[in-house]
PDB file of N, CA and C in Angstrom:
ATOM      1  N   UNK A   1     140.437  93.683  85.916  1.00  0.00           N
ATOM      2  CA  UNK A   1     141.306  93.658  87.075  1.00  0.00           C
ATOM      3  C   UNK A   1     140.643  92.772  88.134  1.00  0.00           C
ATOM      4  N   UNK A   2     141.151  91.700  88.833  1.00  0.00           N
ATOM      5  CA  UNK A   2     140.973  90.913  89.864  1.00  0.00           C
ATOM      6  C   UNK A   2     141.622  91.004  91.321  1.00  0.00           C
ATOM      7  N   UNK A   3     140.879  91.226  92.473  1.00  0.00           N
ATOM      8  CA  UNK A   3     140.850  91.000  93.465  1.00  0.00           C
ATOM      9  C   UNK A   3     141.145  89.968  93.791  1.00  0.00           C
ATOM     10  N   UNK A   4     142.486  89.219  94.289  1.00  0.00           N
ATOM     11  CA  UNK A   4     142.996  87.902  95.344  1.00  0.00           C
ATOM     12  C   UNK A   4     143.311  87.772  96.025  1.00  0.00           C
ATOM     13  N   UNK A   5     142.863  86.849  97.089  1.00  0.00           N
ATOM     14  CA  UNK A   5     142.776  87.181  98.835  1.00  0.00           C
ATOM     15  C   UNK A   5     143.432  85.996  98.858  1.00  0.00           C
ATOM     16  N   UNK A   6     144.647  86.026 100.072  1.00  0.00           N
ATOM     17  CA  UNK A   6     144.968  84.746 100.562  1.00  0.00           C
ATOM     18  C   UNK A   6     144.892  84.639 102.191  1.00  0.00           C
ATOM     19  N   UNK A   7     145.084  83.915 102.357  1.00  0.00           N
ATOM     20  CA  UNK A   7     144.952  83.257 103.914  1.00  0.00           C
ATOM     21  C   UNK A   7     146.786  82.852 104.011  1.00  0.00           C
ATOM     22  N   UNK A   8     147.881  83.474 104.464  1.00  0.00           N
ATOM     23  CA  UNK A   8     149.158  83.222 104.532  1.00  0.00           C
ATOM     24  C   UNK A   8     149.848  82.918 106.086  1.00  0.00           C
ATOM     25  N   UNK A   9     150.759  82.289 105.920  1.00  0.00           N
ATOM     26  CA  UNK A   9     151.814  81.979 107.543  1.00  0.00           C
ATOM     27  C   UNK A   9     152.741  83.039 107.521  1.00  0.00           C
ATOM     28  N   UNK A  10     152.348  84.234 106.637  1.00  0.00           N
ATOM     29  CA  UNK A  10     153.470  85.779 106.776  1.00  0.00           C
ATOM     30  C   UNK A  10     153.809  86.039 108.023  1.00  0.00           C
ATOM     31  N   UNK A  11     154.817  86.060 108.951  1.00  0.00           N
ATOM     32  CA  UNK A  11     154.676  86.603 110.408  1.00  0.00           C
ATOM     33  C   UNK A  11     155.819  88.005 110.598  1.00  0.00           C
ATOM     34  N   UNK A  12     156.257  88.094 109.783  1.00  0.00           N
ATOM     35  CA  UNK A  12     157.448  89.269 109.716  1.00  0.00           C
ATOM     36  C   UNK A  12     157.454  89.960 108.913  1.00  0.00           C
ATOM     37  N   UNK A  13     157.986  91.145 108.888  1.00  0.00           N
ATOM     38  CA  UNK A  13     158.838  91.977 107.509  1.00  0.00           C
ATOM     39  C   UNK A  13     159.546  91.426 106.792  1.00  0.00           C
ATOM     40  N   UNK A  14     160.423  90.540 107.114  1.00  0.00           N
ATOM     41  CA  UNK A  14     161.417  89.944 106.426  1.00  0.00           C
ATOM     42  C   UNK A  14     160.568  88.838 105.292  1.00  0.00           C
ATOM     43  N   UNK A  15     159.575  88.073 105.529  1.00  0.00           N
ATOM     44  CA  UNK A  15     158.832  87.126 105.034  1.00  0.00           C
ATOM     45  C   UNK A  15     158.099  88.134 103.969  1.00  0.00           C
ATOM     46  N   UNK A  16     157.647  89.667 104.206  1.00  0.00           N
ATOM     47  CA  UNK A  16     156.736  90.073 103.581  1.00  0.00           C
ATOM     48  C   UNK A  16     157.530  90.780 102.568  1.00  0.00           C
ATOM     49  N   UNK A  17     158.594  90.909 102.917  1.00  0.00           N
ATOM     50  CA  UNK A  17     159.633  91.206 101.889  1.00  0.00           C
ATOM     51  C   UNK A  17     160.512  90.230 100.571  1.00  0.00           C
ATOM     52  N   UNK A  18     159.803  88.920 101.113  1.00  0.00           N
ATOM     53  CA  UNK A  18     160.711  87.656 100.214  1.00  0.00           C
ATOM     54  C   UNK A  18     159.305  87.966  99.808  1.00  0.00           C
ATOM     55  N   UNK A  19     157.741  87.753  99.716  1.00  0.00           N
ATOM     56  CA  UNK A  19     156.782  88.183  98.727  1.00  0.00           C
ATOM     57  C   UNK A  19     156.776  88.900  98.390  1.00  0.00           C
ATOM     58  N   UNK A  20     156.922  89.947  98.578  1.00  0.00           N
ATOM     59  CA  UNK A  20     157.408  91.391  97.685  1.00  0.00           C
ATOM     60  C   UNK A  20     157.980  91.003  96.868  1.00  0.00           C
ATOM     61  N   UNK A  21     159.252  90.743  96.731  1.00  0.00           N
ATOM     62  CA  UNK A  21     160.110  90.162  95.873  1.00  0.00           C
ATOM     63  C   UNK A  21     159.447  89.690  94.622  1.00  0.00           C
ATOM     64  N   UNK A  22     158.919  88.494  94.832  1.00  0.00           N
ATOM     65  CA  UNK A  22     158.435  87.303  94.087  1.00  0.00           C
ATOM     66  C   UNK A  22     156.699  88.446  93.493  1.00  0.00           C
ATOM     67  N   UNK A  23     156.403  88.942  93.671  1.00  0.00           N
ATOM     68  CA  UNK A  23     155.200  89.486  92.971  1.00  0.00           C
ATOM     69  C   UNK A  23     155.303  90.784  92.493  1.00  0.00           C
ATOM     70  N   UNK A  24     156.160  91.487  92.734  1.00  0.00           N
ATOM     71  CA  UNK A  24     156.525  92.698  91.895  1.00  0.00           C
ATOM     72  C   UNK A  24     157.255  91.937  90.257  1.00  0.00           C
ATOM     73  N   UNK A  25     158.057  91.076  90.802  1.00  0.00           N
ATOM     74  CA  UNK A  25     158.358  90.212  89.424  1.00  0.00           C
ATOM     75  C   UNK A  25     157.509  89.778  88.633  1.00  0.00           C
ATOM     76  N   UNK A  26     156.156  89.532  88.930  1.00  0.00           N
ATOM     77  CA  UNK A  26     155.174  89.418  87.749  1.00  0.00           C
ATOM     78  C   UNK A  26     154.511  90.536  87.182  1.00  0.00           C
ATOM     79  N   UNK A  27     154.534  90.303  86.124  1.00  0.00           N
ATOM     80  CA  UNK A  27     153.887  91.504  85.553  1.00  0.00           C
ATOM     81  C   UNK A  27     152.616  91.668  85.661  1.00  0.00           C
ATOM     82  N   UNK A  28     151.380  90.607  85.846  1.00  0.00           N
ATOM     83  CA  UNK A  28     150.216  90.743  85.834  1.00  0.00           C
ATOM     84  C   UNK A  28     149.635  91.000  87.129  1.00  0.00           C
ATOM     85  N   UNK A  29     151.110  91.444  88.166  1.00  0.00           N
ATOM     86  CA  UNK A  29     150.287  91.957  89.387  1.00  0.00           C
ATOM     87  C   UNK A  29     150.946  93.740  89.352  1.00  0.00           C
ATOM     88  N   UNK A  30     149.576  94.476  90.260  1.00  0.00           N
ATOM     89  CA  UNK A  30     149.013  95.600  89.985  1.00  0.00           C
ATOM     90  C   UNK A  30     149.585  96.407  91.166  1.00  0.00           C
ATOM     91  N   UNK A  31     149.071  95.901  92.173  1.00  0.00           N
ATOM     92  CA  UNK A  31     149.515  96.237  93.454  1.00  0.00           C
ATOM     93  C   UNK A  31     149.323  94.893  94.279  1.00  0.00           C
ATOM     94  N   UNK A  32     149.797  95.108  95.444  1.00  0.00           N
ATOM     95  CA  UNK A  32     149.414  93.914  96.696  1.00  0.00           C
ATOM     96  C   UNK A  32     150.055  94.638  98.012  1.00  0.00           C
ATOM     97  N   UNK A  33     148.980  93.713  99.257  1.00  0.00           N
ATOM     98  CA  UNK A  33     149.570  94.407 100.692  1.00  0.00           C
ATOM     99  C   UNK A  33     149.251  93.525 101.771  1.00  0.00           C
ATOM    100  N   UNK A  34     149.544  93.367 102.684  1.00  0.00           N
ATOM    101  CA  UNK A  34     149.141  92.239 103.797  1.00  0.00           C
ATOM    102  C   UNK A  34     149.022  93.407 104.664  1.00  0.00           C
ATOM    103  N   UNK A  35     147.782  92.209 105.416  1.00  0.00           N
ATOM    104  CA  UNK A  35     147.188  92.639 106.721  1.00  0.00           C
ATOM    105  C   UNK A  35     147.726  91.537 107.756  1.00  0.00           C
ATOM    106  N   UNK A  36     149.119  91.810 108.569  1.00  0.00           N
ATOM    107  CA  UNK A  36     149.624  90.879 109.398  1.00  0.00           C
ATOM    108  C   UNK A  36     148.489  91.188 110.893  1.00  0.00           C
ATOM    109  N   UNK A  37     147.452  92.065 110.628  1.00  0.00           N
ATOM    110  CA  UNK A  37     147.410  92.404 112.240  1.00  0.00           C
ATOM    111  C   UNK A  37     145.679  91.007 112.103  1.00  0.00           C
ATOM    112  N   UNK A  38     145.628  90.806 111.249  1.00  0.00           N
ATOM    113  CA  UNK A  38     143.894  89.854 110.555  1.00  0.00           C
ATOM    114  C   UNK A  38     144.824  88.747 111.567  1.00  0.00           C
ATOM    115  N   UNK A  39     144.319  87.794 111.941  1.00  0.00           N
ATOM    116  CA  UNK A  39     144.352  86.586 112.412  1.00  0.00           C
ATOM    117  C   UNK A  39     144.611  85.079 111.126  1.00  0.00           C
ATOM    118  N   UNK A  40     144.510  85.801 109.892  1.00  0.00           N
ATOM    119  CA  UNK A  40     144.420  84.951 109.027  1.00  0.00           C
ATOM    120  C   UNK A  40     146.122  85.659 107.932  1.00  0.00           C
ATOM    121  N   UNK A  41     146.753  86.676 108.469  1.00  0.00           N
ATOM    122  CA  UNK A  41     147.504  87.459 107.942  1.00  0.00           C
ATOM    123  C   UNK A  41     147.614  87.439 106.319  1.00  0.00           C
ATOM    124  N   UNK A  42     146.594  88.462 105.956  1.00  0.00           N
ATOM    125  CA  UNK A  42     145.650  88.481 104.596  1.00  0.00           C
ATOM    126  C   UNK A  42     146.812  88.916 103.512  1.00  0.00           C
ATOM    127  N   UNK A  43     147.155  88.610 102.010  1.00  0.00           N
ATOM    128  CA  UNK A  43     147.682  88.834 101.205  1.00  0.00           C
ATOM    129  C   UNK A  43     146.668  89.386 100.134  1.00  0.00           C
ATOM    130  N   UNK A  44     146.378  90.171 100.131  1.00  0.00           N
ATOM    131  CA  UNK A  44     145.692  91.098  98.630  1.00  0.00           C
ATOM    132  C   UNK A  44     146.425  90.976  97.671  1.00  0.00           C
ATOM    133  N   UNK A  45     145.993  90.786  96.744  1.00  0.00           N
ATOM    134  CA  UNK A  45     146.657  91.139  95.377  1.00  0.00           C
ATOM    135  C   UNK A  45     145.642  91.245  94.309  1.00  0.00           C
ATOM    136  N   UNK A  46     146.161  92.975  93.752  1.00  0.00           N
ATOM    137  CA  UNK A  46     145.188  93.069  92.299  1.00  0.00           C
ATOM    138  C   UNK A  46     146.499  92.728  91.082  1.00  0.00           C
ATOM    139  N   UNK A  47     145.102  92.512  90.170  1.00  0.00           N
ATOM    140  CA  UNK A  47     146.451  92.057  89.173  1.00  0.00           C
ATOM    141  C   UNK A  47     145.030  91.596  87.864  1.00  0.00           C
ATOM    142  N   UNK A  48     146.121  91.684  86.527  1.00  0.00           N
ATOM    143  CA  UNK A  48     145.151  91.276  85.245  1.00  0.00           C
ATOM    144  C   UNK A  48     145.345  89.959  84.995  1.00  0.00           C
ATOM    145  N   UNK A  49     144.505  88.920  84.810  1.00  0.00           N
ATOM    146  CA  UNK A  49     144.240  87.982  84.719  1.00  0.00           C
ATOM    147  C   UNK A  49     145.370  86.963  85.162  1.00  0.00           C
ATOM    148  N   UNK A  50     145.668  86.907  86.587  1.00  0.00           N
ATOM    149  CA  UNK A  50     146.428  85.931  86.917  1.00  0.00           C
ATOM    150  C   UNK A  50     145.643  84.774  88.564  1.00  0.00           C
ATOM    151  N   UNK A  51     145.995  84.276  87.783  1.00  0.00           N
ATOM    152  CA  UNK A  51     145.507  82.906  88.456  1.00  0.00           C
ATOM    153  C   UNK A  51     146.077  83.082  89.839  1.00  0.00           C
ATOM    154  N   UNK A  52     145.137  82.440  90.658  1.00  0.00           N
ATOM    155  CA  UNK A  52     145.086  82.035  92.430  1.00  0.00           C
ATOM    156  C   UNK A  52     146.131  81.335  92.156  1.00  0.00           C
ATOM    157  N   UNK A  53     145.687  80.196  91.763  1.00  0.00           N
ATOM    158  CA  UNK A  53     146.890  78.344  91.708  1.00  0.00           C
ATOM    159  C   UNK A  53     148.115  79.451  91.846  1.00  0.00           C
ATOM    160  N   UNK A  54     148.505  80.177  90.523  1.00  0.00           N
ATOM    161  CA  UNK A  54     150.056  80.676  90.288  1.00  0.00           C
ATOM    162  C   UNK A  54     150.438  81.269  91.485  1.00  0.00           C
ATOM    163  N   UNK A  55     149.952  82.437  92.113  1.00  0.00           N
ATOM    164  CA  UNK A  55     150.322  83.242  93.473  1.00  0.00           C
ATOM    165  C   UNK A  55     150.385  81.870  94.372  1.00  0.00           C
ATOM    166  N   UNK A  56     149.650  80.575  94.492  1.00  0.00           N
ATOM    167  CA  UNK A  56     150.020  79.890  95.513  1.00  0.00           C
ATOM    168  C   UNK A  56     151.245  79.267  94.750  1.00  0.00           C
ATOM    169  N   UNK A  57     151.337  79.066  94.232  1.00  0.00           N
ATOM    170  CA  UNK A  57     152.552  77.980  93.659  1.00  0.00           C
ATOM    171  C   UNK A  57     153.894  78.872  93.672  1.00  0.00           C
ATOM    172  N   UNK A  58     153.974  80.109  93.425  1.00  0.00           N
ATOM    173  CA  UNK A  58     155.045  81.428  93.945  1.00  0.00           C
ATOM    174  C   UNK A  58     155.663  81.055  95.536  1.00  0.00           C
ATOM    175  N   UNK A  59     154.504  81.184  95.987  1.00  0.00           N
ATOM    176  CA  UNK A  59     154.804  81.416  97.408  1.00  0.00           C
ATOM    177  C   UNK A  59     155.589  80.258  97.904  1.00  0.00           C
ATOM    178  N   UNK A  60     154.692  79.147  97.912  1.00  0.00           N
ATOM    179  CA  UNK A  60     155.019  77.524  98.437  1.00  0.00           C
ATOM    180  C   UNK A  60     156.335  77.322  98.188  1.00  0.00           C
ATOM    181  N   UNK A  61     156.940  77.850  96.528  1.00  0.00           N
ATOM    182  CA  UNK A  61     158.089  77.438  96.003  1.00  0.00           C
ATOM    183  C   UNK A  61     159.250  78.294  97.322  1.00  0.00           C
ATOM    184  N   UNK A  62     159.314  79.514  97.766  1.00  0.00           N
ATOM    185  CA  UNK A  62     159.753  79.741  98.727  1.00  0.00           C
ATOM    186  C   UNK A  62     159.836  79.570 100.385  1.00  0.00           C
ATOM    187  N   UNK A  63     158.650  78.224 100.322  1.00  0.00           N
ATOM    188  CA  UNK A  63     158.027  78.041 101.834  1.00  0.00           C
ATOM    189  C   UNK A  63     157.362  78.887 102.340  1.00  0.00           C
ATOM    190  N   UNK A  64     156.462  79.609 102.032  1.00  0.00           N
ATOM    191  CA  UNK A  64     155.505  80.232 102.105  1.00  0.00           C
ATOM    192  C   UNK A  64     154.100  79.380 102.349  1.00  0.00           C
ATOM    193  N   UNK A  65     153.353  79.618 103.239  1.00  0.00           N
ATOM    194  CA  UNK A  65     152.229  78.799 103.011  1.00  0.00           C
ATOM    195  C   UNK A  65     150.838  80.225 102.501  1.00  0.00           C
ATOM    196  N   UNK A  66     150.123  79.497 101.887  1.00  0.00           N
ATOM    197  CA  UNK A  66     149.443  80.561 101.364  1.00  0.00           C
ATOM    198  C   UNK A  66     148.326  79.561 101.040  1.00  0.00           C
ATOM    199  N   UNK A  67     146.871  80.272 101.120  1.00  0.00           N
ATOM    200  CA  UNK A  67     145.609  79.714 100.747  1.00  0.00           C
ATOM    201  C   UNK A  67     145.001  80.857 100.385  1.00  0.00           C
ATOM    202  N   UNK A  68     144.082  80.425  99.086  1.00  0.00           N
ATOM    203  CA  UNK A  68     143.092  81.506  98.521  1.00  0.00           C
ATOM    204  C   UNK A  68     142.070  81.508  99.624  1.00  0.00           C
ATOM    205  N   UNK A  69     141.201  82.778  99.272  1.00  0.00           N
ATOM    206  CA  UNK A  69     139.931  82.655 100.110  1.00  0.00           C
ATOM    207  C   UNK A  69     138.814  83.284  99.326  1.00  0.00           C
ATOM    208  N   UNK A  70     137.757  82.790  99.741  1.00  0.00           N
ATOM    209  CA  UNK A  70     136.227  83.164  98.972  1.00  0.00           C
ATOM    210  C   UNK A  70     136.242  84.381  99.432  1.00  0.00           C
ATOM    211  N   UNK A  71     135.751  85.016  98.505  1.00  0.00           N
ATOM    212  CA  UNK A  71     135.265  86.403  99.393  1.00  0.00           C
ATOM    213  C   UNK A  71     133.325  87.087  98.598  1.00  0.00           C
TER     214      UNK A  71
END
């Protein structure tokens, strides 16, 4: 199981709800939750072997901006 952190432009419910959307639809994610109150408004996601690139390439495809982060 993998830990993935993003760095996102989430600013609403409504936005955190079009990712909701889009990652409950994959199967290789586990859970996920944002921290809108972080300055960086953080996207967690656990999940079995799925790639950073893919969660960014999800998002973007909806105008989402999203960046992984080191942790």
């Amino acid at each position: 199981m993998d830990i993935l952190i993003f760095k996102t432009d989430v600013t609403n419910k409504k936005k955190v709800s079009k990712v909701g959307t889009l990652l409950t639809a994959l199967p290789a994610v586990q859970q996920w939750n944002f921290d809108l109150e972080d300055c960086d408004r953080i996207l967690r996601v656990v999940a079995n072997g799925l790639s950073p690139r893919h969660v960014e390439s999800a998002l973007h495809s909806v105008g989402i901006g999203c960046e992984e982060l080191a942790y």
